[in-house]
Protein backbone atom coordinates (compact mmCIF):
# COMPACT_ATOMS: atom_id res chain seq x y z
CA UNK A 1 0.00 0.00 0.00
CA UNK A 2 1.41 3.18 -1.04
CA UNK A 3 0.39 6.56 0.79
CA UNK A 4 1.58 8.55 -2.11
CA UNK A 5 -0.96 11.22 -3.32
CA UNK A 6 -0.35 14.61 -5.30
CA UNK A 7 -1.82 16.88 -2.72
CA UNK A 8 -2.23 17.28 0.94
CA UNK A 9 -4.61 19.74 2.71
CA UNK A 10 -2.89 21.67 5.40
CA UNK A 11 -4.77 24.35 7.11
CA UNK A 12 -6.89 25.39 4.25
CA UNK A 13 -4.58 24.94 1.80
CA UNK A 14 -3.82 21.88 -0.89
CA UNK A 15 -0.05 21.51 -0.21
CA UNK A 16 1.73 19.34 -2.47
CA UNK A 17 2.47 15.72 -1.21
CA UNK A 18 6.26 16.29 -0.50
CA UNK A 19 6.14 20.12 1.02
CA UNK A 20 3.13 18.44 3.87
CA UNK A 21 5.43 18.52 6.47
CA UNK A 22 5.90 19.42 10.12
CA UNK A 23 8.85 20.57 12.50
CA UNK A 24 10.55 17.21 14.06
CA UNK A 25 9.66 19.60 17.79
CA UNK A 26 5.73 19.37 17.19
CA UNK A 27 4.36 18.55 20.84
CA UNK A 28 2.31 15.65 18.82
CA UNK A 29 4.97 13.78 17.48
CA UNK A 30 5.95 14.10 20.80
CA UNK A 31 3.05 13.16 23.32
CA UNK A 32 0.74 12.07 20.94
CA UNK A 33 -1.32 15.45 21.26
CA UNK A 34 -3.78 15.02 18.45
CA UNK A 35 -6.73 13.72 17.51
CA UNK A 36 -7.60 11.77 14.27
CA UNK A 37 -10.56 9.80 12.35
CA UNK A 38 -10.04 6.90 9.75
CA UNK A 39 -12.74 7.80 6.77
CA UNK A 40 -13.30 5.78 3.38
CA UNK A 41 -14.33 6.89 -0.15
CA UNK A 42 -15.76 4.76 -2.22
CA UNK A 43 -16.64 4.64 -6.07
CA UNK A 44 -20.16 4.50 -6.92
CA UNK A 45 -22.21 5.23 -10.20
CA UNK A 46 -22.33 8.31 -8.83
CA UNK A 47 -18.78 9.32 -8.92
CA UNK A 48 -16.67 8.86 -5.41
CA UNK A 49 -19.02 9.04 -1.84
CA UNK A 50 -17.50 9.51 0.86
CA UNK A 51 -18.68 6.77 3.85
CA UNK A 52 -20.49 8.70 6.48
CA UNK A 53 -18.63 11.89 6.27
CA UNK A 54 -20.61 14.22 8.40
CA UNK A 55 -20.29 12.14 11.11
CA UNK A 56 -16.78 11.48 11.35
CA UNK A 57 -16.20 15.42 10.30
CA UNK A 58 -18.76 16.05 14.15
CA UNK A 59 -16.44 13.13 16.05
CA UNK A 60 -13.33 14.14 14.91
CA UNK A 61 -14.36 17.88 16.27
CA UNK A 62 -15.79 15.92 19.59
CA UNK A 63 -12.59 14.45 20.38
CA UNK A 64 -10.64 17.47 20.09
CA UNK A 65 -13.19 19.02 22.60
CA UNK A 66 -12.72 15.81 24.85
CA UNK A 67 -9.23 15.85 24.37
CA UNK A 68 -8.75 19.87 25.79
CA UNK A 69 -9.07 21.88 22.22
CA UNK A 70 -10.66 24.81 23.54
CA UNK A 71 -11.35 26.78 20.08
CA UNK A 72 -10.65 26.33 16.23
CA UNK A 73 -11.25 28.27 12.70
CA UNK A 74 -13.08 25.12 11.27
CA UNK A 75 -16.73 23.83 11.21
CA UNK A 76 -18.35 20.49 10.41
CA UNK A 77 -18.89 21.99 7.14
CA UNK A 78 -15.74 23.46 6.53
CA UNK A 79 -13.60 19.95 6.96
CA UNK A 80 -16.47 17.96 4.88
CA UNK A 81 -15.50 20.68 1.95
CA UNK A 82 -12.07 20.22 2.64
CA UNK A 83 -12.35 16.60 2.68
CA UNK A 84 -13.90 16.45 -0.55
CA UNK A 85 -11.75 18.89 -2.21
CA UNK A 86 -8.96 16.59 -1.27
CA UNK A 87 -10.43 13.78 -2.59
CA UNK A 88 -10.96 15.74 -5.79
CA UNK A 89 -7.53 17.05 -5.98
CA UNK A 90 -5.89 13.71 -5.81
CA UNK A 91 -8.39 12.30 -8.52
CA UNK A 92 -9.23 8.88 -6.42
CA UNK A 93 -12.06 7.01 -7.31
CA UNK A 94 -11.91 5.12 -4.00
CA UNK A 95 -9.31 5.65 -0.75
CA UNK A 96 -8.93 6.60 2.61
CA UNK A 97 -9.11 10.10 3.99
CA UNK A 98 -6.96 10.99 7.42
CA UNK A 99 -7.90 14.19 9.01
CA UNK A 100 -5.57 15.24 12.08
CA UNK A 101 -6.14 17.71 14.33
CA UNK A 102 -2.47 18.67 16.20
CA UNK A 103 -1.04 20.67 18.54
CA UNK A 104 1.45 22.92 17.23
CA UNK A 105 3.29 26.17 18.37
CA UNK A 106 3.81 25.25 22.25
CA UNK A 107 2.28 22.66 24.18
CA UNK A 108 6.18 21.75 25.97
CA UNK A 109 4.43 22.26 29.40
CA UNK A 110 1.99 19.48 28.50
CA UNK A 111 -0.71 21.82 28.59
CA UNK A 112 -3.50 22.39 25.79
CA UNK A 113 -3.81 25.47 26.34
CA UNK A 114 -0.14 26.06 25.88
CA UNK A 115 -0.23 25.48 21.86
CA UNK A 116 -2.47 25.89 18.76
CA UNK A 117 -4.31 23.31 17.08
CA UNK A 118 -3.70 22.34 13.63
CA UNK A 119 -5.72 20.55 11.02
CA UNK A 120 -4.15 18.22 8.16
CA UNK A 121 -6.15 16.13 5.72
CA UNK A 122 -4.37 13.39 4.00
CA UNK A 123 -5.87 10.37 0.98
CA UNK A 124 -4.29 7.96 -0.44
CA UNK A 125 -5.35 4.60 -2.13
CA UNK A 126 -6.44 1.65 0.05
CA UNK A 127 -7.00 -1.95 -0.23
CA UNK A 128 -7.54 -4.36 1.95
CA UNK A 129 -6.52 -3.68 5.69
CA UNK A 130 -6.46 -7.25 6.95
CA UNK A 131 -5.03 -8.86 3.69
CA UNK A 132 -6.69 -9.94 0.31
CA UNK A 133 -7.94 -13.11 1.57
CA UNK A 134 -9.77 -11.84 4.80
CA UNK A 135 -12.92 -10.48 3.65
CA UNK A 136 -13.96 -14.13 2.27
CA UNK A 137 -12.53 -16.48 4.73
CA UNK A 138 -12.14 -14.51 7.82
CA UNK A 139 -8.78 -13.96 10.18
CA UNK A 140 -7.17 -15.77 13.62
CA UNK A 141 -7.48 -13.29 16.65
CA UNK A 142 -6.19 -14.08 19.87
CA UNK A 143 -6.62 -12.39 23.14
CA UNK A 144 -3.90 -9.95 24.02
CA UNK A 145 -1.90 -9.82 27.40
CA UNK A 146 -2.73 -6.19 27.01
CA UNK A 147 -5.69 -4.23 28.77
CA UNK A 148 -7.79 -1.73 27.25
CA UNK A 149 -7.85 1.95 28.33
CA UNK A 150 -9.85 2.67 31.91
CA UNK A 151 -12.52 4.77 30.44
CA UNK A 152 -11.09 7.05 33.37
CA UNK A 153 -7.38 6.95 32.27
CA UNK A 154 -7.49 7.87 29.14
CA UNK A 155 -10.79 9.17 27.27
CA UNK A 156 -12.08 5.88 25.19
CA UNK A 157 -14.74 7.95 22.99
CA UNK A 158 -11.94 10.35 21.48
CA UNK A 159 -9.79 9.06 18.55
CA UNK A 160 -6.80 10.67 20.46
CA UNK A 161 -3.55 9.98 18.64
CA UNK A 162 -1.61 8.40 22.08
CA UNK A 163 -4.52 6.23 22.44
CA UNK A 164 -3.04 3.64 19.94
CA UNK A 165 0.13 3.08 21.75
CA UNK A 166 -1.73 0.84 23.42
CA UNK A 167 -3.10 -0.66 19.96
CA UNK A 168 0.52 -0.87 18.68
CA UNK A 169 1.27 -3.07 21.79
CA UNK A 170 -1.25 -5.83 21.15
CA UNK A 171 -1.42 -5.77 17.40
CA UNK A 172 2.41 -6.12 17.40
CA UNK A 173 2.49 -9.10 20.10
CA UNK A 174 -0.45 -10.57 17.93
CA UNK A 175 1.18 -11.14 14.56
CA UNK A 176 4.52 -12.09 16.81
CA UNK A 177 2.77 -15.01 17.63
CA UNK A 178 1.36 -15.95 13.84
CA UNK A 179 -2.30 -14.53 14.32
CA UNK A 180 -3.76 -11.55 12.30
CA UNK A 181 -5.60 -9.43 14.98
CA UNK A 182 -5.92 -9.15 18.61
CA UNK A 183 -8.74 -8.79 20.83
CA UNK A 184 -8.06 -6.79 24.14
CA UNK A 185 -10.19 -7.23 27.44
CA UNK A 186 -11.99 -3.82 29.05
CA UNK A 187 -10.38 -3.75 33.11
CA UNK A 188 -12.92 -5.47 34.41
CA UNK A 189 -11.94 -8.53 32.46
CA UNK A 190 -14.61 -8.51 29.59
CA UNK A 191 -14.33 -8.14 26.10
CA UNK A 192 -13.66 -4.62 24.83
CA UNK A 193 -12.61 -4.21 21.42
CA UNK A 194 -9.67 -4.85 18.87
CA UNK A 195 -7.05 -2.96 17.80
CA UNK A 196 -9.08 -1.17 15.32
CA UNK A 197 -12.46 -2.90 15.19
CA UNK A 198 -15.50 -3.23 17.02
CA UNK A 199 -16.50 -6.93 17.82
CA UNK A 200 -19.64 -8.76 17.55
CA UNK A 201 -20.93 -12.43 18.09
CA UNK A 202 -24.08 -14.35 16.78
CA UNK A 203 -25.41 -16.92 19.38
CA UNK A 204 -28.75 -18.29 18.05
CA UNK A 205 -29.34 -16.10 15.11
CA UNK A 206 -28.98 -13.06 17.73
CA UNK A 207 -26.26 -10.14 17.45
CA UNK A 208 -24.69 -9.27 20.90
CA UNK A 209 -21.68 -6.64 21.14
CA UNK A 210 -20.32 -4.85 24.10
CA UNK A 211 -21.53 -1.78 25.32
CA UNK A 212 -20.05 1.60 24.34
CA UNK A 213 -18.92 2.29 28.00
CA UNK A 214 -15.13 1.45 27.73
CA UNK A 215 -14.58 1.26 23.43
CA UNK A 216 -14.83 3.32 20.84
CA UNK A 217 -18.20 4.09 19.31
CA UNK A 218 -17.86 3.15 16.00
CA UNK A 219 -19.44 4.65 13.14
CA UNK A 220 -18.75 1.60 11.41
CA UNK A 221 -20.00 -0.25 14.27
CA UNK A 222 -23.16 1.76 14.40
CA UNK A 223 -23.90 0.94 10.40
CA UNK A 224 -23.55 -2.31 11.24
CA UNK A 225 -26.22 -2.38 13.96
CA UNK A 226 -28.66 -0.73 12.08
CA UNK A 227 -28.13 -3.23 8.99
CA UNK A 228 -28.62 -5.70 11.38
CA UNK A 229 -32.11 -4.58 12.76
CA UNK A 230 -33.04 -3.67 8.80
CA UNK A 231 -32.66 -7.46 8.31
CA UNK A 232 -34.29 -8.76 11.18
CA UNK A 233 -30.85 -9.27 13.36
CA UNK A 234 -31.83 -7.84 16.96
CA UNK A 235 -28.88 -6.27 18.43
CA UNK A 236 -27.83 -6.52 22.39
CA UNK A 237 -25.07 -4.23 23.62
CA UNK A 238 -24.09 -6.52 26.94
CA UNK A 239 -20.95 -7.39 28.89
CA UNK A 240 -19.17 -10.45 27.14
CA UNK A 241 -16.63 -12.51 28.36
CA UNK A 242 -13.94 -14.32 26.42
CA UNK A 243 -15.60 -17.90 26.64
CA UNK A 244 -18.48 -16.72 24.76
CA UNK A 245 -16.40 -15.58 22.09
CA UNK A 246 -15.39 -19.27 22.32
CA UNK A 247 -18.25 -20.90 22.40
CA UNK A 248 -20.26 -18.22 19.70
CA UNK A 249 -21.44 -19.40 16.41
CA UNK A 250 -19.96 -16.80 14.53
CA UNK A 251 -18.17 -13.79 16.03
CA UNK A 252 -17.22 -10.78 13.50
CA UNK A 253 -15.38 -7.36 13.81
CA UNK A 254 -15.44 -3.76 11.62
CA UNK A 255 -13.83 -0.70 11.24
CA UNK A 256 -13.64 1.92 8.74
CA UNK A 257 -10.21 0.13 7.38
CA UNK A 258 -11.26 -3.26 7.81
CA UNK A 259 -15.32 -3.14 7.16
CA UNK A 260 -16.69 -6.25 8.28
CA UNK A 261 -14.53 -9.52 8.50
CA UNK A 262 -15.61 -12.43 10.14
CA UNK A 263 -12.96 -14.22 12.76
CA UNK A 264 -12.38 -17.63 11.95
CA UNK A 265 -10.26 -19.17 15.29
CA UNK A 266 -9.88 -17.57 18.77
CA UNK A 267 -7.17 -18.53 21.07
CA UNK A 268 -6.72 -21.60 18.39
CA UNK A 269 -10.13 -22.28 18.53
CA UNK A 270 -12.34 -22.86 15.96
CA UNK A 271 -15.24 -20.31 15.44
CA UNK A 272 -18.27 -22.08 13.94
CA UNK A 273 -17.43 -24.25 11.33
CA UNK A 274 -13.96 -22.13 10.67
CA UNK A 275 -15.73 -20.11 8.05
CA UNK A 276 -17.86 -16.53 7.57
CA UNK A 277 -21.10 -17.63 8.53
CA UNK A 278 -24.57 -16.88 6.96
CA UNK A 279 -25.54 -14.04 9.50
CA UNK A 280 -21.91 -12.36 8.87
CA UNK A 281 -22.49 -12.86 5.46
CA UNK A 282 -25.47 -10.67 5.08
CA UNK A 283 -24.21 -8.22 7.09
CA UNK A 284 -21.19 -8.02 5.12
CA UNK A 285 -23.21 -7.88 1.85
CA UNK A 286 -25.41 -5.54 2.27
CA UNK A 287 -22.45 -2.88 4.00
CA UNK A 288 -20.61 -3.55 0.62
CA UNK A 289 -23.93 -2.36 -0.76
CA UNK A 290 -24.07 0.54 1.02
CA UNK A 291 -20.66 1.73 0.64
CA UNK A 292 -21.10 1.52 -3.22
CA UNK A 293 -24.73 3.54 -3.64
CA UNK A 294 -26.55 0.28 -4.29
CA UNK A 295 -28.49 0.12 -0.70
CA UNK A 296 -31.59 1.95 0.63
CA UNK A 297 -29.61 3.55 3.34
CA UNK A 298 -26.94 4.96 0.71
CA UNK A 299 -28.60 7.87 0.49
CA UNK A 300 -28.28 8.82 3.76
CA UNK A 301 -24.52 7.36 4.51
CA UNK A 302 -22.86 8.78 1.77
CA UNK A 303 -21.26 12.29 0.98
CA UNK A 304 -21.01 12.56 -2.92
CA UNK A 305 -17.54 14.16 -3.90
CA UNK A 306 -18.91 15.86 -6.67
């Protein structure tokens, strides 16, 4: 995958790729002082959509609120112009768009207050996040030796950039030991989340996933549950621990980057029969629908570039 574009937005201005740079003493390459969100576009008949746009523009201004960002010069409908004129710019018919939102100009005292934000919005071409062969026959997760955040230690509805220190810690450990993705317990000892993905399992043609307490709520996550309830899946939000992942029928995870893949083997044991099941399968169809303009909620998920 190559993150190679022609032009990068950078405070209201289409930079090209090579001049989007910043000083090596920015506070957020630093502490992690920044907040982010993870979007998709997507080609349609109509030209490239951008996946829920609006509401990643809203979150992505949320967690810069959560994360201390007392004021800055953009709207909601400032960055979804600027996302689309960087989409435009670059002339993708499908990729991934990465806003940041970073301290600059101070910030050495580990204080907000002490810098200024700054707002970056990067595309480039994407494929497939979890490899080639993972959308059709799922992916081996195991549990990681690492915790997820205390919803009191570090804020768990923000996409803050330090966040995924802890990410990089399991996901690295995780492939280590030969699996693809890792699934990390909330401090209480239930299941949270993965790395990047929201999890769910099917246990007699029922949907359960944890609640949004401790994990990130996923816009991905929250397509998914309303595609489940359009096709007659009811969806519980409830505390699960790792032997029902076990002992689940099917269990499946999504994110912006890796949509919805089922997980074939936990903790080297088998899921199901060891293969996306029929529930994950329609799930997975009909978001692949949606994504492309070809679904009855498309409509209303999907910010047309031009």
């Amino acid at each position: 995958m190559s993150m190679i574009s022609k032009f990068v937005w950078m405070n209201g201005e289409l930079v090209p790729y090579a001049n989007a740079t910043v000083h090596f003493l920015t506070p957020a390459l630093h502490y992690g002082a920044a907040v982010f969100e993870g979007i998709r576009c997507y080609a349609t008949d109509r030209g490239p959509a951008i996946f829920r746009a609006r509401e990643h523009a809203e979150r992505l201004i949320q967690s810069a609120e959560v994360f201390g960002f007392r004021t800055f010069p953009w709207t909601v409908d400032d960055i979804l112009q600027a996302f689309r004129d960087t989409v435009h710019a670059n002339e993708f018919v499908e990729c991934y768009v990465r806003p940041l939102i970073y301290l600059t100009d101070g910030g050495w005292n580990l204080n907000v207050d002490g810098g200024q934000p700054s707002l970056g919005i990067a595309v480039w071409e994407w494929k497939n996040y979890l490899g080639h062969d993972a959308m059709e026959r799922g992916v081996r997760a195991n549990i990681s030796s690492f915790t997820r955040h205390h919803l009191n230690v570090m804020m768990t509805k923000a996409k803050i950039a330090g966040n995924y220190a802890n990410s990089f810690l399991a996901k690295t450990e995780s492939v280590r030991l030969g699996f693809d993705e890792a699934i990390m317990l909330d401090p209480q000892g239930f299941v949270a989340e993965c790395t990047g993905e929201n999890i769910f399992i099917v246990r007699k043609g029922q949907i359960y996933t944890p609640p949004i307490a401790t994990i990130l709520d996923g816009i991905t996550r929250d397509s998914l549950i309303t595609i489940a309830n359009d096709l007659g899946y009811p969806v519980i939000e409830q505390p699960l621990s790792r032997d029902q992942l076990y002992t689940a029928e099917e269990v499946f995870v999504c994110g912006t980057a890796a949509e919805v893949i089922a997980l074939r083997e936990i903790d080297f044991r088998t899921i199901g029969q060891g293969y996306m099941g029929h529930v994950t399968r329609a799930i997975q169809t009909a978001y692949h629908d949606a994504i492309h303009g070809n679904h009855p909620r498309s409509d209303e998920w999907l910010d047309y570039v031009r």
